[in-house]
C-alpha atoms as a PDB file:
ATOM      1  CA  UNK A   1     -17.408   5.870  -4.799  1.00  0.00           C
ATOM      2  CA  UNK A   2     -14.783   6.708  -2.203  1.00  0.00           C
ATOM      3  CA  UNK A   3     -11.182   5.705  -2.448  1.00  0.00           C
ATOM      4  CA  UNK A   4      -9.090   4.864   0.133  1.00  0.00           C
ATOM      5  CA  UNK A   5      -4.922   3.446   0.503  1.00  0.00           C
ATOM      6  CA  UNK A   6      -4.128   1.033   1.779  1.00  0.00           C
ATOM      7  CA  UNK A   7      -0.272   1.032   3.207  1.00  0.00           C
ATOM      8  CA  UNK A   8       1.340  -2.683   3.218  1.00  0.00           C
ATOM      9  CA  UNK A   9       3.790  -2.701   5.868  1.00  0.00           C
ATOM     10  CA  UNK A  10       6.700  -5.667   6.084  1.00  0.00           C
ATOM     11  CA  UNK A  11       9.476  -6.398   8.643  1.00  0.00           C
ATOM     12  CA  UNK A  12      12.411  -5.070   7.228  1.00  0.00           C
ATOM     13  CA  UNK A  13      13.937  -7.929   9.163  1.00  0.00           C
ATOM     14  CA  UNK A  14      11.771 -11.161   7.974  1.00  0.00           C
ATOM     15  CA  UNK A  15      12.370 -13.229   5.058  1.00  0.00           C
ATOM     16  CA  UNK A  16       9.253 -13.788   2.561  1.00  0.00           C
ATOM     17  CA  UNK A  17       9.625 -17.002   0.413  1.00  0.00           C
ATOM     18  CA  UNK A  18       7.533 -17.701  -2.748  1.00  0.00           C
ATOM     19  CA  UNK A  19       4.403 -18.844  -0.924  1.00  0.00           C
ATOM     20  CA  UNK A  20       3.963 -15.500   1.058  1.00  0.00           C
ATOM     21  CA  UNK A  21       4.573 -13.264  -2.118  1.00  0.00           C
ATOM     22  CA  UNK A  22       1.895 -16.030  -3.883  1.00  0.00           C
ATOM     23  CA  UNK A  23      -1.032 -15.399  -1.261  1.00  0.00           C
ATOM     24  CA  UNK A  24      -0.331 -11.582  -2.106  1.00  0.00           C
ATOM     25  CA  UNK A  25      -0.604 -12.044  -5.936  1.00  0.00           C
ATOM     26  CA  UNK A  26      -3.851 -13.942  -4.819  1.00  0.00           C
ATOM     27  CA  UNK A  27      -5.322 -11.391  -2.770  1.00  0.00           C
ATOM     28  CA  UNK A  28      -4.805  -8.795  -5.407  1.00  0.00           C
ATOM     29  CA  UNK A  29      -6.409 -11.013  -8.134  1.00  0.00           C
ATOM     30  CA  UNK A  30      -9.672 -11.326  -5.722  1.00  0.00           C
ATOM     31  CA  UNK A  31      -9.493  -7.230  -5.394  1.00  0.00           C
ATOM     32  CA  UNK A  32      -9.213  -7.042  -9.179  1.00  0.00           C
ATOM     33  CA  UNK A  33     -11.903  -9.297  -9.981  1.00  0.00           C
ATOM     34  CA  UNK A  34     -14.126  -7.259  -7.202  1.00  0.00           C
ATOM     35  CA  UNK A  35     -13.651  -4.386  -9.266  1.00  0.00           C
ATOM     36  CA  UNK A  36     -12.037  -2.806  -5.933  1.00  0.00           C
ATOM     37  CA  UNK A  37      -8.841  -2.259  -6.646  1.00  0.00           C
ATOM     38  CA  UNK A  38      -7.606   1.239  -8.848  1.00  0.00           C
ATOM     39  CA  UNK A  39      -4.090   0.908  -8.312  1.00  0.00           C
ATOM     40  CA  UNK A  40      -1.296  -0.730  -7.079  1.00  0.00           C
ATOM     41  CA  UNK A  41       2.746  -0.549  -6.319  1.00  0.00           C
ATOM     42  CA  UNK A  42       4.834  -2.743  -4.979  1.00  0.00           C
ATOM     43  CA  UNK A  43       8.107  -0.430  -3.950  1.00  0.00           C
ATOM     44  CA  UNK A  44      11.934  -1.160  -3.943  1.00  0.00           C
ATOM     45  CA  UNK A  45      13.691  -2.689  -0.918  1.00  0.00           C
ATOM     46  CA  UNK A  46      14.123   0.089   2.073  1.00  0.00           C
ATOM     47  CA  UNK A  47      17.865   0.040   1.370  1.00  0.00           C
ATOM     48  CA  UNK A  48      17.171   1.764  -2.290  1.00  0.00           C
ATOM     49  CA  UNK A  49      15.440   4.771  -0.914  1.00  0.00           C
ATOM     50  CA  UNK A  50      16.806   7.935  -0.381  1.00  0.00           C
ATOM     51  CA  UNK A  51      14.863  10.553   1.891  1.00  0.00           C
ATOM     52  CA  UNK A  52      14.999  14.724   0.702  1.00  0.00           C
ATOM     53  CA  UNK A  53      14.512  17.032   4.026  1.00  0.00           C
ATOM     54  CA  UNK A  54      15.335  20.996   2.731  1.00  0.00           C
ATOM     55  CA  UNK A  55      17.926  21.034   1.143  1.00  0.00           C
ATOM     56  CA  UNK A  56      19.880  17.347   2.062  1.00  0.00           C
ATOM     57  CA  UNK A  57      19.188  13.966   0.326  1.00  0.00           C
ATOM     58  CA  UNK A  58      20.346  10.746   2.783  1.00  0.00           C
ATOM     59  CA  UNK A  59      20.075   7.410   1.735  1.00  0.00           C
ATOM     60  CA  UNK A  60      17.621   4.727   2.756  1.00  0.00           C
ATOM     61  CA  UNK A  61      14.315   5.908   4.266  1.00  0.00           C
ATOM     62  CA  UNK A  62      14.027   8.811   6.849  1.00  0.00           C
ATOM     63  CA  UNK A  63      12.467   6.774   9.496  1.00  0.00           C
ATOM     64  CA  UNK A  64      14.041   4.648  12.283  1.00  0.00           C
ATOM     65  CA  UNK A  65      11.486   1.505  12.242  1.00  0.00           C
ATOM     66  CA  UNK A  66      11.322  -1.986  11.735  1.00  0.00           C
ATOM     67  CA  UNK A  67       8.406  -1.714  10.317  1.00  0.00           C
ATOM     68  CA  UNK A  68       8.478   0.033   6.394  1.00  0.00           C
ATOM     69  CA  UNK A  69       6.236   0.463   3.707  1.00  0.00           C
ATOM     70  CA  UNK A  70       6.309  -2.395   0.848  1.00  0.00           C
ATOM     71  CA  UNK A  71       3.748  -1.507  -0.745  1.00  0.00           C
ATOM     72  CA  UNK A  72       0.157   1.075  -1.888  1.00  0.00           C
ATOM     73  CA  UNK A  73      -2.618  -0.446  -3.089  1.00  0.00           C
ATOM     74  CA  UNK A  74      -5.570   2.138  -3.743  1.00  0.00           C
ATOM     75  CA  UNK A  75      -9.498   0.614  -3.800  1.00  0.00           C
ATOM     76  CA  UNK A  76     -12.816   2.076  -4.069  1.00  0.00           C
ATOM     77  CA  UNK A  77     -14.941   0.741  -1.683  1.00  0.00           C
ATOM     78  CA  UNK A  78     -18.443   2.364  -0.251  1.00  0.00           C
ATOM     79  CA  UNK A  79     -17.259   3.241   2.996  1.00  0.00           C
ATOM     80  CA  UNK A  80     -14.657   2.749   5.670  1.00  0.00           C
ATOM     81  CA  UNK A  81     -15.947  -0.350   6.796  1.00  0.00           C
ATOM     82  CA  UNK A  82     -15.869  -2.278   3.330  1.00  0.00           C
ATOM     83  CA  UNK A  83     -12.295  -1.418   2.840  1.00  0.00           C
ATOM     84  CA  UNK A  84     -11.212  -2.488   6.601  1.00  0.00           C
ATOM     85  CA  UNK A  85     -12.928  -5.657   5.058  1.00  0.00           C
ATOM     86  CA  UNK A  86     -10.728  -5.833   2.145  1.00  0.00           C
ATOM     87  CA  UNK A  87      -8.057  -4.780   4.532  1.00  0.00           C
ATOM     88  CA  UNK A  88      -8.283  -7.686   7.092  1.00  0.00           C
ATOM     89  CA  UNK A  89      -7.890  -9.725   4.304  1.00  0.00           C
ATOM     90  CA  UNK A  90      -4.190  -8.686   3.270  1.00  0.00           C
ATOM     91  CA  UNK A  91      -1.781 -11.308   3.740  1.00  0.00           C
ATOM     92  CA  UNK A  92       0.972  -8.766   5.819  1.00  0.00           C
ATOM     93  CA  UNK A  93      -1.885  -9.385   8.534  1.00  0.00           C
ATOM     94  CA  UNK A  94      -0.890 -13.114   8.537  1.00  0.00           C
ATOM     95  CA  UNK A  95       2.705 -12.576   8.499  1.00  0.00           C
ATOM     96  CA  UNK A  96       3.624 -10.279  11.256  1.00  0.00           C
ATOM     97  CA  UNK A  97       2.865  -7.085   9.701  1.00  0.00           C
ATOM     98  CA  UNK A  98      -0.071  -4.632   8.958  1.00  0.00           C
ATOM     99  CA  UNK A  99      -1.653  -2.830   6.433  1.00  0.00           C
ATOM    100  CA  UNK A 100      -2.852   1.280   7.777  1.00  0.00           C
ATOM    101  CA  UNK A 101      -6.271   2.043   5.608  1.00  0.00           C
ATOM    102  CA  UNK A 102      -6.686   6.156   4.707  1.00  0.00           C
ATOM    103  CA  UNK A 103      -9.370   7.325   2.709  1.00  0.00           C
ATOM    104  CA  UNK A 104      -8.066   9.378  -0.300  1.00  0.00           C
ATOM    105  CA  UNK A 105      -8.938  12.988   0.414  1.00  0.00           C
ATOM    106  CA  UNK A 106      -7.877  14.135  -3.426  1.00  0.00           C
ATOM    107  CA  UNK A 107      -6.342  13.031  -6.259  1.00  0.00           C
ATOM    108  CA  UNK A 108      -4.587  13.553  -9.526  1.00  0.00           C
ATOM    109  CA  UNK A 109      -4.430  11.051 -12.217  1.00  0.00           C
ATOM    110  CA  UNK A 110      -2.382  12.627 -15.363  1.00  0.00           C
ATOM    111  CA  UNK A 111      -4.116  10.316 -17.922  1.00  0.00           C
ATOM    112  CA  UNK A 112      -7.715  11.860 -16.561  1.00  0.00           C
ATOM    113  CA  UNK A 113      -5.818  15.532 -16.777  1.00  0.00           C
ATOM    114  CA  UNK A 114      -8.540  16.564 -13.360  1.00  0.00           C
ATOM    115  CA  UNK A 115      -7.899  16.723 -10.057  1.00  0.00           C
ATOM    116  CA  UNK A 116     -10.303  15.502  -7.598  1.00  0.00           C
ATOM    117  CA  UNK A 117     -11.149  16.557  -4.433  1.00  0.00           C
ATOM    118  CA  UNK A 118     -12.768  14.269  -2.073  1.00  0.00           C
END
């Protein structure tokens, strides 16, 4: 079945109390009990990155936007329109942000030791 990412995105700029995060925690459980979702991170604040370009390493991330990646979540869905489904219902969507859905083109998982191309 085909994989695809799905990129949270959050306003580096808005706050998220305890109910947000909770409706995110919730829409994960409902992906894991779908047997949808493969994988998923959560990343560090913005402020924690640092961003490698040759042979330079600046802190925080490369981009100038308000708008950052939070988080990855990886599904397997059976096409494109199942996982805009999923997609749509992503809290971010609710809360001033996005999510950006990309079908995995390969993939390497070092505990399966093959790569796979899609």
């Amino acid at each position: 079945m085909p994989q695809y990412a799905i990129f949270i995105y959050s306003d580096t700029t808005a706050e998220h109390d305890a109910a947000e995060l909770a409706e995110h925690d919730r829409h994960s459980d409902d992906l894991i009990a779908a047997g949808a979702l493969t994988a998923a991170y959560a990343l560090s604040e913005p402020a924690t990155a640092k961003s490698v370009r040759g042979d330079g390493v600046t802190d925080g991330p490369f981009t100038e936007s308000k708008e950052l990646i939070a988080g990855i979540g990886i599904i397997e869905a059976p096409d494109l329109d199942a996982a805009l489904a999923w997609a749509r219902q992503n809290p971010a969507t609710r809360h001033g942000s996005g999510v950006e859905v990309r079908e995995v083109a390969a993939s390497y998982d070092r505990y399966d030791s093959a790569f796979t191309a899609g």
